[in-house]
N, C-alpha and C. Protein backbone atom coordinates (compact mmCIF):
# COMPACT_ATOMS: atom_id res chain seq x y z
N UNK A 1 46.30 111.34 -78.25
CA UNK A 1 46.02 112.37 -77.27
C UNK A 1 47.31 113.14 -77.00
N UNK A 2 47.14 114.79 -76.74
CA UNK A 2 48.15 115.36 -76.98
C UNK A 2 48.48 115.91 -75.73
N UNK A 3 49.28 116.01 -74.93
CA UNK A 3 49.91 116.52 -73.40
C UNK A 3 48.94 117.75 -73.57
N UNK A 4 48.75 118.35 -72.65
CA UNK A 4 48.33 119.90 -72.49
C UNK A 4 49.56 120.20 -71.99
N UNK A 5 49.43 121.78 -72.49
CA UNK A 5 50.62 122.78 -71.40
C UNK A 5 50.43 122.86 -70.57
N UNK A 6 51.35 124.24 -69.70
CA UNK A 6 50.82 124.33 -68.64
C UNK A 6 50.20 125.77 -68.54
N UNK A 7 50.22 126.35 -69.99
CA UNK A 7 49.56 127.47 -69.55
C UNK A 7 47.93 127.18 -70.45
N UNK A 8 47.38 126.23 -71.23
CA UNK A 8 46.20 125.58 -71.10
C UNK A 8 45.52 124.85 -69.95
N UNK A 9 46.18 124.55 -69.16
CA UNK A 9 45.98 123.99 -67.47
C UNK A 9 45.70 125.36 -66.68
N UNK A 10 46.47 126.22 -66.64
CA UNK A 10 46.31 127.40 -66.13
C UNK A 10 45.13 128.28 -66.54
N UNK A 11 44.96 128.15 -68.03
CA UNK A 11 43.32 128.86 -68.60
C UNK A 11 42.27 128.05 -68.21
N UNK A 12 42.20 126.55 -68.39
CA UNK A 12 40.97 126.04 -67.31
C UNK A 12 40.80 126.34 -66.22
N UNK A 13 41.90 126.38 -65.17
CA UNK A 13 41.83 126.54 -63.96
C UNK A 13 40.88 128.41 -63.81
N UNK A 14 41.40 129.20 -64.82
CA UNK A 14 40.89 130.36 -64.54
C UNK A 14 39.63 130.27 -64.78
N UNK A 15 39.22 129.58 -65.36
CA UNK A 15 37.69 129.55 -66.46
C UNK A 15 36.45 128.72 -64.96
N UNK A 16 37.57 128.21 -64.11
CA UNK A 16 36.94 127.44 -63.05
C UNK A 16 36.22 128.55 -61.93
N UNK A 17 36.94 129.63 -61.87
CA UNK A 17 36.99 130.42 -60.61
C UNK A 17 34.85 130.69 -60.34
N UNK A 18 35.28 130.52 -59.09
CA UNK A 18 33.88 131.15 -58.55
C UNK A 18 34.54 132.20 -57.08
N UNK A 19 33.12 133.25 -57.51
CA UNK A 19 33.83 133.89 -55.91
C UNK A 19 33.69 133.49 -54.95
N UNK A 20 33.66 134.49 -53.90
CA UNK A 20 33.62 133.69 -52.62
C UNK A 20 31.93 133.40 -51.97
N UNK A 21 30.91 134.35 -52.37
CA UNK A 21 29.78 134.17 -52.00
C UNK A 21 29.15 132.60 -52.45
N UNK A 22 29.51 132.54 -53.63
CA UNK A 22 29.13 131.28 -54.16
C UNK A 22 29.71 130.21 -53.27
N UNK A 23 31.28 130.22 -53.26
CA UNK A 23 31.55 129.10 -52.51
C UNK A 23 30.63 128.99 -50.94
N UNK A 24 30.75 130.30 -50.33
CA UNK A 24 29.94 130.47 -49.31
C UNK A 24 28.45 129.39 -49.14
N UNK A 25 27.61 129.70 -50.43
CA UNK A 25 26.76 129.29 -50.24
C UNK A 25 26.60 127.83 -50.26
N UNK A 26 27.53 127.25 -51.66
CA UNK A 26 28.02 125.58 -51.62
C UNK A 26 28.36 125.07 -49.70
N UNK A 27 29.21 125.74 -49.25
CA UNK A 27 30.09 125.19 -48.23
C UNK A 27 28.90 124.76 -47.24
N UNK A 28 27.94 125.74 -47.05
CA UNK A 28 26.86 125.90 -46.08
C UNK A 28 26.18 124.41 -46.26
N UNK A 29 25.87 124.21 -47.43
CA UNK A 29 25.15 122.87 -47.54
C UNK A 29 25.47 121.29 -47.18
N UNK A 30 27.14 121.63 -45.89
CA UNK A 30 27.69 120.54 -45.31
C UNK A 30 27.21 121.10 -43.97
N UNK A 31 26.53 122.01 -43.73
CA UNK A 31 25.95 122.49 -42.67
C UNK A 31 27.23 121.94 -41.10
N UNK A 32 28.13 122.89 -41.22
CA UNK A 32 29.30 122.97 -40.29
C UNK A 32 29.96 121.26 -39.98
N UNK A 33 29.87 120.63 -40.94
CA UNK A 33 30.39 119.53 -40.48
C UNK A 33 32.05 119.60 -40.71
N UNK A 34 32.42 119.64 -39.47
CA UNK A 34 33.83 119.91 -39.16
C UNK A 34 34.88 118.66 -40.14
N UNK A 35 34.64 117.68 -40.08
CA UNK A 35 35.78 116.67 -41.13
C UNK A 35 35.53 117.51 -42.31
N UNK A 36 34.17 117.89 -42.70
CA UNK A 36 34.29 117.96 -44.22
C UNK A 36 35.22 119.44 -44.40
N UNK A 37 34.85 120.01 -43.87
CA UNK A 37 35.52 121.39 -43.43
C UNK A 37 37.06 121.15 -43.65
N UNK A 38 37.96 120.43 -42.82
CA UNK A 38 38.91 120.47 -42.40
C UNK A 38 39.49 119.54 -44.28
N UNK A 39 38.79 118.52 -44.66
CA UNK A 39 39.52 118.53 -45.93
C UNK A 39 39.42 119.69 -46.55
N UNK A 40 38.56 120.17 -47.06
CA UNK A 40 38.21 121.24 -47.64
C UNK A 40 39.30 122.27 -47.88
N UNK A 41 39.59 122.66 -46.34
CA UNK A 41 40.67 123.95 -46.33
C UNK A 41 42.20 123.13 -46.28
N UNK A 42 42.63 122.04 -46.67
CA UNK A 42 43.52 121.59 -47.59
C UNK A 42 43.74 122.04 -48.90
N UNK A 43 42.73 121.80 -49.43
CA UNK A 43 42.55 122.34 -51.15
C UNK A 43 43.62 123.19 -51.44
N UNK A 44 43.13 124.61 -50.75
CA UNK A 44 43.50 125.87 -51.35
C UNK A 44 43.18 126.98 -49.68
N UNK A 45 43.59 127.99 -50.28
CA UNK A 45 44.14 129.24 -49.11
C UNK A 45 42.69 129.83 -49.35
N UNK A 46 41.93 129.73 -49.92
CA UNK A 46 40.62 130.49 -50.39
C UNK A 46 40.19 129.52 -49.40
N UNK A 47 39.62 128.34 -49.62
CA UNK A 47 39.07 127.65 -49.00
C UNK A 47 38.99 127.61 -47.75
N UNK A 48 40.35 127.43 -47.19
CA UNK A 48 40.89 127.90 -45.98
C UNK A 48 40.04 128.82 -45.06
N UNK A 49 40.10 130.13 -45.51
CA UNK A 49 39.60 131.06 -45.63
C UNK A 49 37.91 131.02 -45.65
N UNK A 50 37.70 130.04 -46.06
CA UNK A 50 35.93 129.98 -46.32
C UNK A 50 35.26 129.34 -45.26
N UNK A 51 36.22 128.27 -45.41
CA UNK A 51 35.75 126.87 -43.85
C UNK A 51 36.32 128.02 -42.71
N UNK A 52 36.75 128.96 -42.21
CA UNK A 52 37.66 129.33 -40.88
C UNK A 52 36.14 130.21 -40.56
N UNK A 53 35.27 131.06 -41.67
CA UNK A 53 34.46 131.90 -41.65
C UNK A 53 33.14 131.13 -41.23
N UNK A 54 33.13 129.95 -41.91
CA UNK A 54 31.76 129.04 -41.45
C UNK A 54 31.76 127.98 -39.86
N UNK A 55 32.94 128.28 -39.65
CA UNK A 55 32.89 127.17 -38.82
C UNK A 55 32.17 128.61 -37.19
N UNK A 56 31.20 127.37 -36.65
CA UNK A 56 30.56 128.86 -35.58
C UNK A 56 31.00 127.77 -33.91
N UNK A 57 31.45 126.93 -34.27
CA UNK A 57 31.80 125.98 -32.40
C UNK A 57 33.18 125.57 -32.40
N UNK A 58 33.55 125.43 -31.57
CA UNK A 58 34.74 125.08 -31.37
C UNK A 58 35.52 124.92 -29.90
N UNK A 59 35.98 123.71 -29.73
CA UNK A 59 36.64 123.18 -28.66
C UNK A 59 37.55 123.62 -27.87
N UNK A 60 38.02 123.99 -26.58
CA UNK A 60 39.08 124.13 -25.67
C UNK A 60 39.08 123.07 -24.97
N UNK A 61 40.83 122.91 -25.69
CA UNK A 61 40.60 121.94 -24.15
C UNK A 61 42.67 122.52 -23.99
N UNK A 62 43.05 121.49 -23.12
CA UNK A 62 44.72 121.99 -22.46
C UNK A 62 45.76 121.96 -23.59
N UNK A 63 45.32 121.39 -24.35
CA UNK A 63 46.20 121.41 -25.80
C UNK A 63 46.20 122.90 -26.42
N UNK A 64 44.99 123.54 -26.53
CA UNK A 64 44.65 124.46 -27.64
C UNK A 64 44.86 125.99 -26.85
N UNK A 65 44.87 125.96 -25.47
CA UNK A 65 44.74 127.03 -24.29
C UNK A 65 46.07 128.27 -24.72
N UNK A 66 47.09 127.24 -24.99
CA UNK A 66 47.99 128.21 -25.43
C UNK A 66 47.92 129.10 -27.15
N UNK A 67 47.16 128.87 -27.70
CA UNK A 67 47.34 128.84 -29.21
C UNK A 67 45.70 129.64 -28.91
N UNK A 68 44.77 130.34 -28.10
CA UNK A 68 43.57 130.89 -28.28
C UNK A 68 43.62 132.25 -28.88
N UNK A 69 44.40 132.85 -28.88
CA UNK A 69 44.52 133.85 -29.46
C UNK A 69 44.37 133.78 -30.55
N UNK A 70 45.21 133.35 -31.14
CA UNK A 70 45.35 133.05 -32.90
C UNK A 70 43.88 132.13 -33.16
N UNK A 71 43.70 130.72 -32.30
CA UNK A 71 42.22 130.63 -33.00
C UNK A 71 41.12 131.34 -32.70
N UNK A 72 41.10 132.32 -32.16
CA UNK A 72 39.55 133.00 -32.21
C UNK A 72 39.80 134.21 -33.17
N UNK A 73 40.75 134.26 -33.47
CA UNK A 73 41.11 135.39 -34.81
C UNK A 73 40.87 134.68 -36.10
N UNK A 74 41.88 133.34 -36.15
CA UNK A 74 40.76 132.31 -37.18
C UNK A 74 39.78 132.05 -37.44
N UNK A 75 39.08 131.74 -36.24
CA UNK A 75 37.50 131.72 -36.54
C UNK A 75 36.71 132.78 -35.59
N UNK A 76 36.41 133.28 -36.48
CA UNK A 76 35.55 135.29 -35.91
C UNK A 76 34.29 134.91 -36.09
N UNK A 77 33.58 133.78 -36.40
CA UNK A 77 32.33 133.89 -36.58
C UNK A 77 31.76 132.25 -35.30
N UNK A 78 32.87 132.26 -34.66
CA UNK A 78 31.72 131.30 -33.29
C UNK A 78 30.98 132.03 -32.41
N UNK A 79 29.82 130.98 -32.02
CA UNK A 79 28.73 131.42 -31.67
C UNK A 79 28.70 130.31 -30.38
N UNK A 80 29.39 129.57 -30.16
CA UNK A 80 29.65 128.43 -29.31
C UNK A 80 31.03 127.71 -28.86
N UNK A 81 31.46 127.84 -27.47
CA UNK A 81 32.59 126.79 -27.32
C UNK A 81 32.39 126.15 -26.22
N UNK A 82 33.31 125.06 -26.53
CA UNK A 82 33.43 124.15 -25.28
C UNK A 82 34.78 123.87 -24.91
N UNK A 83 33.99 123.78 -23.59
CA UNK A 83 35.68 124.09 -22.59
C UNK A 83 35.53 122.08 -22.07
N UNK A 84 36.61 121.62 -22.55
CA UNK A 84 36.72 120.23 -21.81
C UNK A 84 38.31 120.05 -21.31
N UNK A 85 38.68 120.54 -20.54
CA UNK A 85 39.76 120.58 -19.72
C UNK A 85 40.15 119.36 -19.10
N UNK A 86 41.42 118.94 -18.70
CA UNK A 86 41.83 118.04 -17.83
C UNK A 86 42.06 118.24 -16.17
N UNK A 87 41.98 117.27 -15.46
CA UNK A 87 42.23 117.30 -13.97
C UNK A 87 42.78 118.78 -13.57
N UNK A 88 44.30 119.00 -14.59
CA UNK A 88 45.65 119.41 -14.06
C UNK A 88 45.04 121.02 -14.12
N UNK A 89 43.69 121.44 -14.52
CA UNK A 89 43.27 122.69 -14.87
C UNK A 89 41.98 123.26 -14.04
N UNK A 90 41.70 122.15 -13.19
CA UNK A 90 40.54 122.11 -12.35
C UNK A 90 40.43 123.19 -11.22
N UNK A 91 41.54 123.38 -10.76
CA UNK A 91 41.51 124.72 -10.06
C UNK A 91 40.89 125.68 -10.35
N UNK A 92 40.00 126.46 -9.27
CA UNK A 92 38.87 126.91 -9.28
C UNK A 92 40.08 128.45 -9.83
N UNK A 93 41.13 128.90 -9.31
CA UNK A 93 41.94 130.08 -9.87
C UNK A 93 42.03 130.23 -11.24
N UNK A 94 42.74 128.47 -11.51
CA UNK A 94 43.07 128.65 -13.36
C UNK A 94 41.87 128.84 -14.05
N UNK A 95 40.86 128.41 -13.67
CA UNK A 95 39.65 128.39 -14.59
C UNK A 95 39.06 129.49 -14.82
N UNK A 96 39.02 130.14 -13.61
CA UNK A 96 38.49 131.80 -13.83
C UNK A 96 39.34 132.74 -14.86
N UNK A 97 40.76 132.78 -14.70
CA UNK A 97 41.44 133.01 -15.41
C UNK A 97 41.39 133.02 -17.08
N UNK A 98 41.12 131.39 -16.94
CA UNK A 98 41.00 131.26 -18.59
C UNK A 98 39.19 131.71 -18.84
N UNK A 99 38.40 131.75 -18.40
CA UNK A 99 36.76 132.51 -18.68
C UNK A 99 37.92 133.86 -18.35
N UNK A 100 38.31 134.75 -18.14
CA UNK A 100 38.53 135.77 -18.02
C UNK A 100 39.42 136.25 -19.19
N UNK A 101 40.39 135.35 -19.88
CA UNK A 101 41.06 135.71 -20.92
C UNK A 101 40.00 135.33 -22.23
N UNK A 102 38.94 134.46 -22.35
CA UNK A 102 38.22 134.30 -23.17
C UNK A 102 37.30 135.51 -22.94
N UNK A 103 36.90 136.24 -21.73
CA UNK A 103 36.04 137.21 -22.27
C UNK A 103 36.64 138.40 -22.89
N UNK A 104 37.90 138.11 -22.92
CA UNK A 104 38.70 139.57 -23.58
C UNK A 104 38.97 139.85 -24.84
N UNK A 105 38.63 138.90 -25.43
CA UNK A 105 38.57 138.65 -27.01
C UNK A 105 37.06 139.28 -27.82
N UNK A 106 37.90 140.20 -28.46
CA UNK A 106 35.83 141.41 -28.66
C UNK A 106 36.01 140.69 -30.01
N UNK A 107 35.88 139.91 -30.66
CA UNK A 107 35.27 139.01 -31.62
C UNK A 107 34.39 137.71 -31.04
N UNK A 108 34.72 137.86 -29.87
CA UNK A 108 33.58 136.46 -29.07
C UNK A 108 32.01 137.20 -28.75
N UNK A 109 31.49 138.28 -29.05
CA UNK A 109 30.68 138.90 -28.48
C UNK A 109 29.17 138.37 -28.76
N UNK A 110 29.47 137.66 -29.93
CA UNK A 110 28.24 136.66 -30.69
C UNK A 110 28.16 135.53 -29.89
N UNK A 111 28.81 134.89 -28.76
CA UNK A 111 28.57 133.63 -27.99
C UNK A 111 27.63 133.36 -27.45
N UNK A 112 26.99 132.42 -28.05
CA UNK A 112 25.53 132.08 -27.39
C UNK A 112 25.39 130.95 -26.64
N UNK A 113 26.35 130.36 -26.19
CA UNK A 113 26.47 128.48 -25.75
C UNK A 113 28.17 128.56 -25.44
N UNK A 114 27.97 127.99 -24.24
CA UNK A 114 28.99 127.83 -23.37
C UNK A 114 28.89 126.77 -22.64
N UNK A 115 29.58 125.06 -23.08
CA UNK A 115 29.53 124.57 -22.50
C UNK A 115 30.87 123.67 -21.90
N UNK A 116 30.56 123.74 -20.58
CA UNK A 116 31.51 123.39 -19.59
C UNK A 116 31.50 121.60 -19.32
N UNK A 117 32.67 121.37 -19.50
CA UNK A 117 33.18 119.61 -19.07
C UNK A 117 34.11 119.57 -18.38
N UNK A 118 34.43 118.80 -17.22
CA UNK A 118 35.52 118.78 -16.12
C UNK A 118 35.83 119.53 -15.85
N UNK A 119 34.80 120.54 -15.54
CA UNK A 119 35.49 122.30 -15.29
C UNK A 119 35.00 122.30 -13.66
N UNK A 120 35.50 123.00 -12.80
CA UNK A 120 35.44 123.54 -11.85
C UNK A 120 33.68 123.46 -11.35
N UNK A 121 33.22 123.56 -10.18
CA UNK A 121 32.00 123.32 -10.12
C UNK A 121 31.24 124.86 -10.11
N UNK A 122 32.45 125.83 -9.22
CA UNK A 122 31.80 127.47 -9.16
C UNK A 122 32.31 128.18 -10.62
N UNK A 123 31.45 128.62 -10.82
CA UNK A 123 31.49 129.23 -11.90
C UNK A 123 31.37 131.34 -11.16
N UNK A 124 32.85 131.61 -11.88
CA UNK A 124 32.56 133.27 -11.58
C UNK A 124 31.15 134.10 -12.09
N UNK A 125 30.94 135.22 -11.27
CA UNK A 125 29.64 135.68 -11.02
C UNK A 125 30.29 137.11 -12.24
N UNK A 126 31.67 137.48 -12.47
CA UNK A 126 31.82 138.38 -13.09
C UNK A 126 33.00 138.05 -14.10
């Protein structure tokens, strides 16, 4: 058996390519399961890219509050989040705040499910 090169490694690899609809449609058939997702966009920057587009829920909690910007630009296609906050965020001020910086994001406009954990009991009317 004879080594391959690396530019015979490189012609399989091309001979491999699928676009992105295809992968699209493969990916769907883990029907948003987030582990599988998250190996997935290890792989490759395509992939990446594929799982960030499928994924439609996604979590807040006091870890991620600072970093929302950048993930709702990552993922442009949720349709659902959840807010599970700690004690230190329970204030009926901070909370409005953060529903108020989440409604400012015009890629959230598809949100259909909003659900609240250790959050504040009043919820703003605007």
């Amino acid at each position: 058996m004879t080594a391959r090169t690396s530019e015979e490694e490189e012609e399989e690899c091309s001979n491999l390519y699928l676009p992105a609809e295809i992968w699209d449609c493969i990916f769907k058939f883990f029907d948003g399961d987030n582990s599988i997702f998250k190996s997935l966009s290890i792989v490759s920057k395509q992939f990446l890219s594929l799982t960030n587009r499928l994924r439609f829920s996604f979590t807040i909690t006091d870890k991620t509050i600072p970093f929302l910007s950048r993930l709702f630009h990552r993922f442009s296609n949720l349709t659902s989040l959840r807010l599970i906050l700690s004690s230190n965020l329970r204030d009926d001020n901070d909370f409005n705040a953060l529903l108020r910086l989440i409604s400012t994001f015009p890629n959230l406009s598809s949100i259909k499910s909003l659900f609240l954990s250790n959050c504040c009991s009043n919820i703003p009317t605007d």
